[in-house]
C-alpha atoms as a PDB file:
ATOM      1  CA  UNK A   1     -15.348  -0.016  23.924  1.00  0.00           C
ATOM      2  CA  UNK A   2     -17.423   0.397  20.590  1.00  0.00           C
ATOM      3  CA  UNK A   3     -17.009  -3.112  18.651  1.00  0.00           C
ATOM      4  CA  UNK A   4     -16.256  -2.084  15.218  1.00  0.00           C
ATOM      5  CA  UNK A   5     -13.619  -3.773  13.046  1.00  0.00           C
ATOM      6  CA  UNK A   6     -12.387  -2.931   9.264  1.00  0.00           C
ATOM      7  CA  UNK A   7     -12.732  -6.191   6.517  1.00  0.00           C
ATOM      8  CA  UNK A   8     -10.095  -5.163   4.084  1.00  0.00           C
ATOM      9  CA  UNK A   9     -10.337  -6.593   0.951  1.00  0.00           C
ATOM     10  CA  UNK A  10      -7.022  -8.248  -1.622  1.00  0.00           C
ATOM     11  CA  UNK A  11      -3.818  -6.387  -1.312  1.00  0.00           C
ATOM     12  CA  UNK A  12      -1.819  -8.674  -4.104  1.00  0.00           C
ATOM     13  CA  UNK A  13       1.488  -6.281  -2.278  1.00  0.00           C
ATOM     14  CA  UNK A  14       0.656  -2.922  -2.385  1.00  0.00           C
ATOM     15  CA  UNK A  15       2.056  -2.244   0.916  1.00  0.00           C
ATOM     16  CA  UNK A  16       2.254   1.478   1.037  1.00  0.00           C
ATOM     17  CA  UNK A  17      -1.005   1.478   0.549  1.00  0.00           C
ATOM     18  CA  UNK A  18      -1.650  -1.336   3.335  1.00  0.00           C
ATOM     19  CA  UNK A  19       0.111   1.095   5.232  1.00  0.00           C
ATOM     20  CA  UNK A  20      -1.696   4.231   4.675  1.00  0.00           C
ATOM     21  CA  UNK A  21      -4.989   2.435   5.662  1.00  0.00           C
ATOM     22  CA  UNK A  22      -3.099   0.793   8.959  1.00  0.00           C
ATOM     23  CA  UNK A  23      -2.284   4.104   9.789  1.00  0.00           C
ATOM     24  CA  UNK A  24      -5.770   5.419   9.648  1.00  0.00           C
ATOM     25  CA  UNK A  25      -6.066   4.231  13.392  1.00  0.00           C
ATOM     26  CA  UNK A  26      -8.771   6.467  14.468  1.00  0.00           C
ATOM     27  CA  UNK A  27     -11.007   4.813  11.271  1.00  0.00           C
ATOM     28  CA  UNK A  28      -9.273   1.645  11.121  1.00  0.00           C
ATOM     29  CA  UNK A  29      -8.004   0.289  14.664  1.00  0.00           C
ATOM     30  CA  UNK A  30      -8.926  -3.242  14.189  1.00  0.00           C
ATOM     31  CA  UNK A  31      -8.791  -5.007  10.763  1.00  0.00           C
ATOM     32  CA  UNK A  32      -9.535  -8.428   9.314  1.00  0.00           C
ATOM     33  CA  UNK A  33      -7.682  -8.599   5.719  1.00  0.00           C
ATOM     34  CA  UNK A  34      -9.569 -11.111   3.846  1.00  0.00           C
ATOM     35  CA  UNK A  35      -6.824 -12.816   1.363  1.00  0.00           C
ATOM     36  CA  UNK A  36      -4.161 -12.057  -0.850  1.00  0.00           C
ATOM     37  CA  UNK A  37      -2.211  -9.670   0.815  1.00  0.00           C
ATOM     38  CA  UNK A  38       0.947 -11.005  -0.836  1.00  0.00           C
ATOM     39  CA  UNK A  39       4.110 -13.133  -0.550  1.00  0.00           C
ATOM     40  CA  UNK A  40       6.680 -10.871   1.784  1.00  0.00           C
ATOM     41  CA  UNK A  41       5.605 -10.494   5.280  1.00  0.00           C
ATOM     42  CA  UNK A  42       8.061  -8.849   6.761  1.00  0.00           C
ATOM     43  CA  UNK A  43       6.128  -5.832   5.873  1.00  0.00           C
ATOM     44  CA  UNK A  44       3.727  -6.644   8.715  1.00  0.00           C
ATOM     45  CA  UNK A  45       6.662  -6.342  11.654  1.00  0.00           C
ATOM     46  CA  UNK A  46       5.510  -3.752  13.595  1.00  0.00           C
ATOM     47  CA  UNK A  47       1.762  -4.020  13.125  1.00  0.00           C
ATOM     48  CA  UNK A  48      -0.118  -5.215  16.174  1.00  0.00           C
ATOM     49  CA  UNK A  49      -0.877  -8.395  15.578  1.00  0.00           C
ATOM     50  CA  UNK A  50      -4.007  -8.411  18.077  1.00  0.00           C
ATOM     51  CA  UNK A  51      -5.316  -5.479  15.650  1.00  0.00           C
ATOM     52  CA  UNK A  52      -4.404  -6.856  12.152  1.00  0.00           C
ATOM     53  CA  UNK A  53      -5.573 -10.369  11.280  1.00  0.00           C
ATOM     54  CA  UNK A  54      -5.372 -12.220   8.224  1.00  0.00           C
ATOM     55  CA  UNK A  55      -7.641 -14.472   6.164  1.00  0.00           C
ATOM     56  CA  UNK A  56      -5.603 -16.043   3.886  1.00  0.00           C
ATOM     57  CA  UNK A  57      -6.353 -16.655  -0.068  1.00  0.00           C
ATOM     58  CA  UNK A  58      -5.117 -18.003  -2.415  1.00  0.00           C
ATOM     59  CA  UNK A  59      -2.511 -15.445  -3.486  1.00  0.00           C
ATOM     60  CA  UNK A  60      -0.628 -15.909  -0.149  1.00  0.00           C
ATOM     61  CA  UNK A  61       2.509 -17.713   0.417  1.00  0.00           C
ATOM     62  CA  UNK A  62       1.336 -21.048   3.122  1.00  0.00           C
ATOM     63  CA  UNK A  63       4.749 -21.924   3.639  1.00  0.00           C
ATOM     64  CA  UNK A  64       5.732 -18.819   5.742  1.00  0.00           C
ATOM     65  CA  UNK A  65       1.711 -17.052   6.723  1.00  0.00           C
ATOM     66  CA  UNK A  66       1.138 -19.788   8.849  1.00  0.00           C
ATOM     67  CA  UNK A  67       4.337 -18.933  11.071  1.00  0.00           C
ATOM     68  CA  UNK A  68       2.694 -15.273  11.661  1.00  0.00           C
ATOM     69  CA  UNK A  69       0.658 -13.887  14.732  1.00  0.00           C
ATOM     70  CA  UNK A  70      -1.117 -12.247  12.272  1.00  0.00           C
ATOM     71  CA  UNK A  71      -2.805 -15.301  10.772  1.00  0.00           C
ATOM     72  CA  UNK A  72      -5.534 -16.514  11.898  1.00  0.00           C
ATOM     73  CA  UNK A  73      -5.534 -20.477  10.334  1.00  0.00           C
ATOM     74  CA  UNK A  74      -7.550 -22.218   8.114  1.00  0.00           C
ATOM     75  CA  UNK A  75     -10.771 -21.832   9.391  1.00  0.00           C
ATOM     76  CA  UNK A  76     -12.626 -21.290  12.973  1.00  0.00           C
ATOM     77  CA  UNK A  77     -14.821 -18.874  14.908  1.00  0.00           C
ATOM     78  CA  UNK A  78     -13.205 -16.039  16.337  1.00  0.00           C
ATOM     79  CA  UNK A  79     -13.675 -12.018  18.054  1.00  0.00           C
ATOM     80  CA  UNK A  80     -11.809  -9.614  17.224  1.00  0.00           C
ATOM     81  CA  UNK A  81     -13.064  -6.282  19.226  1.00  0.00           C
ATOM     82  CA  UNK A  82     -15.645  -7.670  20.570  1.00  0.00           C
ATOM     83  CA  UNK A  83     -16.916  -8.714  17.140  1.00  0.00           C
ATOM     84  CA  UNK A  84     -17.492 -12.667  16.794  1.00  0.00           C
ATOM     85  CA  UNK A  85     -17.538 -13.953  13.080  1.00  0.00           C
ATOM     86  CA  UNK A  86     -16.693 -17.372  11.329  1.00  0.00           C
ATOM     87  CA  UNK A  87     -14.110 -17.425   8.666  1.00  0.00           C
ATOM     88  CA  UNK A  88     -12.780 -19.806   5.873  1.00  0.00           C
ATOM     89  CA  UNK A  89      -8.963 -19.353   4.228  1.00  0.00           C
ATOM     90  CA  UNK A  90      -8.607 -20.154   0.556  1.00  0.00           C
ATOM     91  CA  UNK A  91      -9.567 -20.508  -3.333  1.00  0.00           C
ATOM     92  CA  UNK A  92      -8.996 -21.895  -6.874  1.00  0.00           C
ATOM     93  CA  UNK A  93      -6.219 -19.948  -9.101  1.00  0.00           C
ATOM     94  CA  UNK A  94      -7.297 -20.429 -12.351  1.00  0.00           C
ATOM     95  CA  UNK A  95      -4.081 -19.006 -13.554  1.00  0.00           C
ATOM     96  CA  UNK A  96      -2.184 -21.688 -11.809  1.00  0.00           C
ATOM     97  CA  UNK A  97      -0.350 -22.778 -15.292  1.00  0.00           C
ATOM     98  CA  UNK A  98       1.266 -19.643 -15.204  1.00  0.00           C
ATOM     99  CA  UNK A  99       2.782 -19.564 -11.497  1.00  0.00           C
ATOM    100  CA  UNK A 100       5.389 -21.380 -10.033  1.00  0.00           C
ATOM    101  CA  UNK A 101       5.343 -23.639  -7.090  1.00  0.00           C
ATOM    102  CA  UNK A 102       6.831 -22.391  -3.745  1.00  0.00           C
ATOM    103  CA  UNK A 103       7.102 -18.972  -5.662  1.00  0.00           C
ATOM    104  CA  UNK A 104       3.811 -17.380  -6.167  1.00  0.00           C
ATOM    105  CA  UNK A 105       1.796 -20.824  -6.179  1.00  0.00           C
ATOM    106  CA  UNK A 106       1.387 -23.032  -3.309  1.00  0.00           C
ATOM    107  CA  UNK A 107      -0.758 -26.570  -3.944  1.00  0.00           C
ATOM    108  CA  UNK A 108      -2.726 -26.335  -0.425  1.00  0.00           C
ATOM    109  CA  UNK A 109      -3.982 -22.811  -1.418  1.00  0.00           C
ATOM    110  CA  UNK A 110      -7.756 -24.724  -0.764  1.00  0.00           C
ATOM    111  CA  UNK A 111      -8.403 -26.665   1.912  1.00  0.00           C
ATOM    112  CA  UNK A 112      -8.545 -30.664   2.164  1.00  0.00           C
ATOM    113  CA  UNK A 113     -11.916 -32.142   2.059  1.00  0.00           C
ATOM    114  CA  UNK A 114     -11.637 -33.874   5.609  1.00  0.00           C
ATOM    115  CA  UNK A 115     -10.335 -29.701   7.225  1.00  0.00           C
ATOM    116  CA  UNK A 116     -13.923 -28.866   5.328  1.00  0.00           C
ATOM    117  CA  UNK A 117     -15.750 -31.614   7.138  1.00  0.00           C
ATOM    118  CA  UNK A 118     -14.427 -30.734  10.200  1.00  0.00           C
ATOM    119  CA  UNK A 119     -14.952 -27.024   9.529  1.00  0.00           C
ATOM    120  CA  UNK A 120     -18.352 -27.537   8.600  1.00  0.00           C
ATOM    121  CA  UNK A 121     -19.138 -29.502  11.526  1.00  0.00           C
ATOM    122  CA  UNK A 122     -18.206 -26.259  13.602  1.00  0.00           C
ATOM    123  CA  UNK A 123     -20.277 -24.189  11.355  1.00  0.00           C
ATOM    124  CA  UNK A 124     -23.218 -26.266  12.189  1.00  0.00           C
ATOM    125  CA  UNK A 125     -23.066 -25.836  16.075  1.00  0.00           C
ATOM    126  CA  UNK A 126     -22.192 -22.121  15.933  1.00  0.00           C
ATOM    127  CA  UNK A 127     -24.654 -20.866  13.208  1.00  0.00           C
ATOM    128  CA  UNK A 128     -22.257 -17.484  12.943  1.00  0.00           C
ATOM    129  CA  UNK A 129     -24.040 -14.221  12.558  1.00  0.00           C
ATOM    130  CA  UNK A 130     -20.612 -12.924  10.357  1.00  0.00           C
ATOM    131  CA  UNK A 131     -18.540 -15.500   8.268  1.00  0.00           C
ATOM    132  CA  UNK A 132     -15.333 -13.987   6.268  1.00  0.00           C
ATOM    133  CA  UNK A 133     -14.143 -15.749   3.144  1.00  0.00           C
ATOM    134  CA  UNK A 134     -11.538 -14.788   0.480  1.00  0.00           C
ATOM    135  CA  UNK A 135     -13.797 -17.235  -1.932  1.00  0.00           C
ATOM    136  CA  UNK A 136     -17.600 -16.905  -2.147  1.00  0.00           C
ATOM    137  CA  UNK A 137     -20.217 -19.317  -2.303  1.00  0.00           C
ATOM    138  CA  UNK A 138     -20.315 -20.999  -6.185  1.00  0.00           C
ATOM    139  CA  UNK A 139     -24.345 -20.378  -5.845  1.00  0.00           C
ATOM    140  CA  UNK A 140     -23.026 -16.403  -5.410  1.00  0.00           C
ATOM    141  CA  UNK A 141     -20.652 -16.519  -8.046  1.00  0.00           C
ATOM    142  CA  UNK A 142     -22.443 -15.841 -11.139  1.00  0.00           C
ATOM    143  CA  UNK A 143     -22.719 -12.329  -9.728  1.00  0.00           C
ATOM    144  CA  UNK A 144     -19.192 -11.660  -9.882  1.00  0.00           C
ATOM    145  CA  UNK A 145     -18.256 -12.707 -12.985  1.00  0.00           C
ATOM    146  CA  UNK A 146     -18.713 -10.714 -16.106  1.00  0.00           C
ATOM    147  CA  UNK A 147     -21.682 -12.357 -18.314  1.00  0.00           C
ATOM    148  CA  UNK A 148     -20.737 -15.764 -19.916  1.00  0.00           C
ATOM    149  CA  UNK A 149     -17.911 -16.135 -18.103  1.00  0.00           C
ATOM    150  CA  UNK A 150     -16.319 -19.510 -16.743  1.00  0.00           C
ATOM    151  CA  UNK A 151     -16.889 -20.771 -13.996  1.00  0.00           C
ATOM    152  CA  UNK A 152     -14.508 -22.972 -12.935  1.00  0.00           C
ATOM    153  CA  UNK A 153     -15.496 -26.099 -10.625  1.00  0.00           C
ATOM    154  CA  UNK A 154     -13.434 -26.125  -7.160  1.00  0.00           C
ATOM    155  CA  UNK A 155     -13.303 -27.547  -3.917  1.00  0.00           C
ATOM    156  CA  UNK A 156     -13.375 -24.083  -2.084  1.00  0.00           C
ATOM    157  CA  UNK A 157     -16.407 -22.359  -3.627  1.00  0.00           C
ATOM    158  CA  UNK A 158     -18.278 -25.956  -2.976  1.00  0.00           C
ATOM    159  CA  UNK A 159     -17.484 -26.041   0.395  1.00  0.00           C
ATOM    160  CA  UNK A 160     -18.703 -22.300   1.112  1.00  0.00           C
ATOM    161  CA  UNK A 161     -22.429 -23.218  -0.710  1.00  0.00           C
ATOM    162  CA  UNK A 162     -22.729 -26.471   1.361  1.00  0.00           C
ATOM    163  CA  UNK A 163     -21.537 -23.853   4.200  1.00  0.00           C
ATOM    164  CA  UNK A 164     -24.473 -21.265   2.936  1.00  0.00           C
ATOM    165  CA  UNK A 165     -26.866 -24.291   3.001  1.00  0.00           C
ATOM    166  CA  UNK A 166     -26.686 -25.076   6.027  1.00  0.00           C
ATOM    167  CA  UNK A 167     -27.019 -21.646   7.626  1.00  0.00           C
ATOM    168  CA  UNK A 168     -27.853 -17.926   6.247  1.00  0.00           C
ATOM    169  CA  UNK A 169     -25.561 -16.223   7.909  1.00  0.00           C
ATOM    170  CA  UNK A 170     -26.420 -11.926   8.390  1.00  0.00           C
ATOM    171  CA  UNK A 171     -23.302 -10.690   6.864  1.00  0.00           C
ATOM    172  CA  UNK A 172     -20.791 -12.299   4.471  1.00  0.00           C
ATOM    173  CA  UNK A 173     -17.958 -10.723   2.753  1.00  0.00           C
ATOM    174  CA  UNK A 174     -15.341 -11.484   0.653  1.00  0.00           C
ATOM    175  CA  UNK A 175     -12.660 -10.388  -1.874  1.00  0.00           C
ATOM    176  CA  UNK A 176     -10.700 -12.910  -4.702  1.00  0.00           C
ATOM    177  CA  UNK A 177     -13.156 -11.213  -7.343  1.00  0.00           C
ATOM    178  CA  UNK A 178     -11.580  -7.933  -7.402  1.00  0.00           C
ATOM    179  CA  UNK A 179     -14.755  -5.992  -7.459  1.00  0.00           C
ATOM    180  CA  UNK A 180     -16.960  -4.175  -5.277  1.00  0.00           C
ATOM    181  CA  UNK A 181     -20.723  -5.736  -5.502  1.00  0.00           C
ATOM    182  CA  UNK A 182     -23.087  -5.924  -2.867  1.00  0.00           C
ATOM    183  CA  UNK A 183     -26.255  -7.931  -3.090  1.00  0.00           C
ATOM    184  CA  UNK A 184     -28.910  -9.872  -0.736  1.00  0.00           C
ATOM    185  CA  UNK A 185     -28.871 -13.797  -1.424  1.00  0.00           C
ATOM    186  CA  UNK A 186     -31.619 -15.327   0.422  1.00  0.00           C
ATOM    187  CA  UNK A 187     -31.444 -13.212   3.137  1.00  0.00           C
ATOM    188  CA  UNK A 188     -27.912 -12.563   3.558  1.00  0.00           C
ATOM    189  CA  UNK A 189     -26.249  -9.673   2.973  1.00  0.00           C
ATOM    190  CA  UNK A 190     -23.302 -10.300   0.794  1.00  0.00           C
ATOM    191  CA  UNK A 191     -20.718  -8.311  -0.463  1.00  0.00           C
ATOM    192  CA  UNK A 192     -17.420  -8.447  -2.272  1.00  0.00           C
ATOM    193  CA  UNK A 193     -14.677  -6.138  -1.787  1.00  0.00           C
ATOM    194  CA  UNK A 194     -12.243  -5.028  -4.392  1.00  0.00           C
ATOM    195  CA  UNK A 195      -8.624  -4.350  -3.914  1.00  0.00           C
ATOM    196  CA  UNK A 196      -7.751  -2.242  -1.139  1.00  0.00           C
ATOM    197  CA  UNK A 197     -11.391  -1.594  -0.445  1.00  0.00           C
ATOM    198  CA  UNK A 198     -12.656  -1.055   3.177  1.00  0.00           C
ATOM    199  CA  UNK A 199     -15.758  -1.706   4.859  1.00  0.00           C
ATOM    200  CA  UNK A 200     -16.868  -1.187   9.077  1.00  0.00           C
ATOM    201  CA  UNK A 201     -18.715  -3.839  10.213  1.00  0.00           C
ATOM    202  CA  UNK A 202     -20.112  -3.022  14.110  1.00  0.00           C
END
């Protein structure tokens, strides 16, 4: 069995095109979607749920994801195809004013400070070669931001540097920017998918 698994990057409900890339089974068979993938998901009925995971972000609705096979929590080490990596749920909207609670806004879209102690506790004993994030690292996110632009304090982005501090992981991806950048950050290889973007990692 060749361990290979697809990190799909937001989806903000663009199903059909969820769809087409689910379909692509003989490129994408196994597939971590890191965040955002929208509020309805019904639309994830018949997809394996052993072969489609989800990293939630902060676009996602937490009353119902959590209640899917599909999701895989808040944080934790995991293998999916014989692929181990770490993984983190989660980040700031800075557009909260303009969303609605229970709608398309949901206050625990970042996790606690005592779920990051615990979760960076785990970190610290596994040392993953892989982590997952919907977020990046705040020390990473100058690089993803057009020139001179905000950059607004939060707990998740924190939590993901102390992460980062404590161990350079090999490979670390993410989405939540909606771009595609790629860069090496003290010996890491980082890179952030845009919307509907796909990446193998083996």
């Amino acid at each position: 069995m060749s361990k290979i698994i697809t990190i799909l990057g937001d989806v903000h409900g663009k199903y059909r095109h969820l769809h087409e890339i689910i379909r692509e089974k003989d490129r994408h068979e196994y597939i971590i979607q890191i965040g955002d993938l929208g509020f309805d998901y019904a639309t994830l009925d018949n997809v394996d749920p052993y072969k489609f995971k989800i990293v939630s972000g902060n676009h996602d609705n937490m009353d119902k994801i959590i209640h899917i096979p599909h999701y895989l929590g808040d944080y934790g080490y995991t293998t999916v195809n014989g692929v181990s990596f770490f993984f983190y749920r989660g980040a700031y909207s800075i557009d909260r004013q303009y969303r609605t609670v229970g709608i398309d806004w949901w206050e625990d879209e970042q996790l606690s400070i005592d779920q990051f102690m615990k979760a960076r506790e785990l970190y610290r004993q596994i040392k993953p070669d892989i982590v997952l994030t919907h977020d990046a690292p705040v020390e990473v996110v100058p690089y993803l931001l057009p020139p001179g632009s905000r950059i607004y304090e939060n707990t998740t982005s924190w939590a993901l540097n102390e992460l980062f501090n404590i161990h350079q992981p090999k490979i670390w991806r993410c989405g939540h920017y909606h771009k595609s950048w790629r860069m090496t950050v003290n010996g890491t290889d980082f890179r952030c998918l845009n919307e509907l973007e796909t990446e193998t990692i083996s």
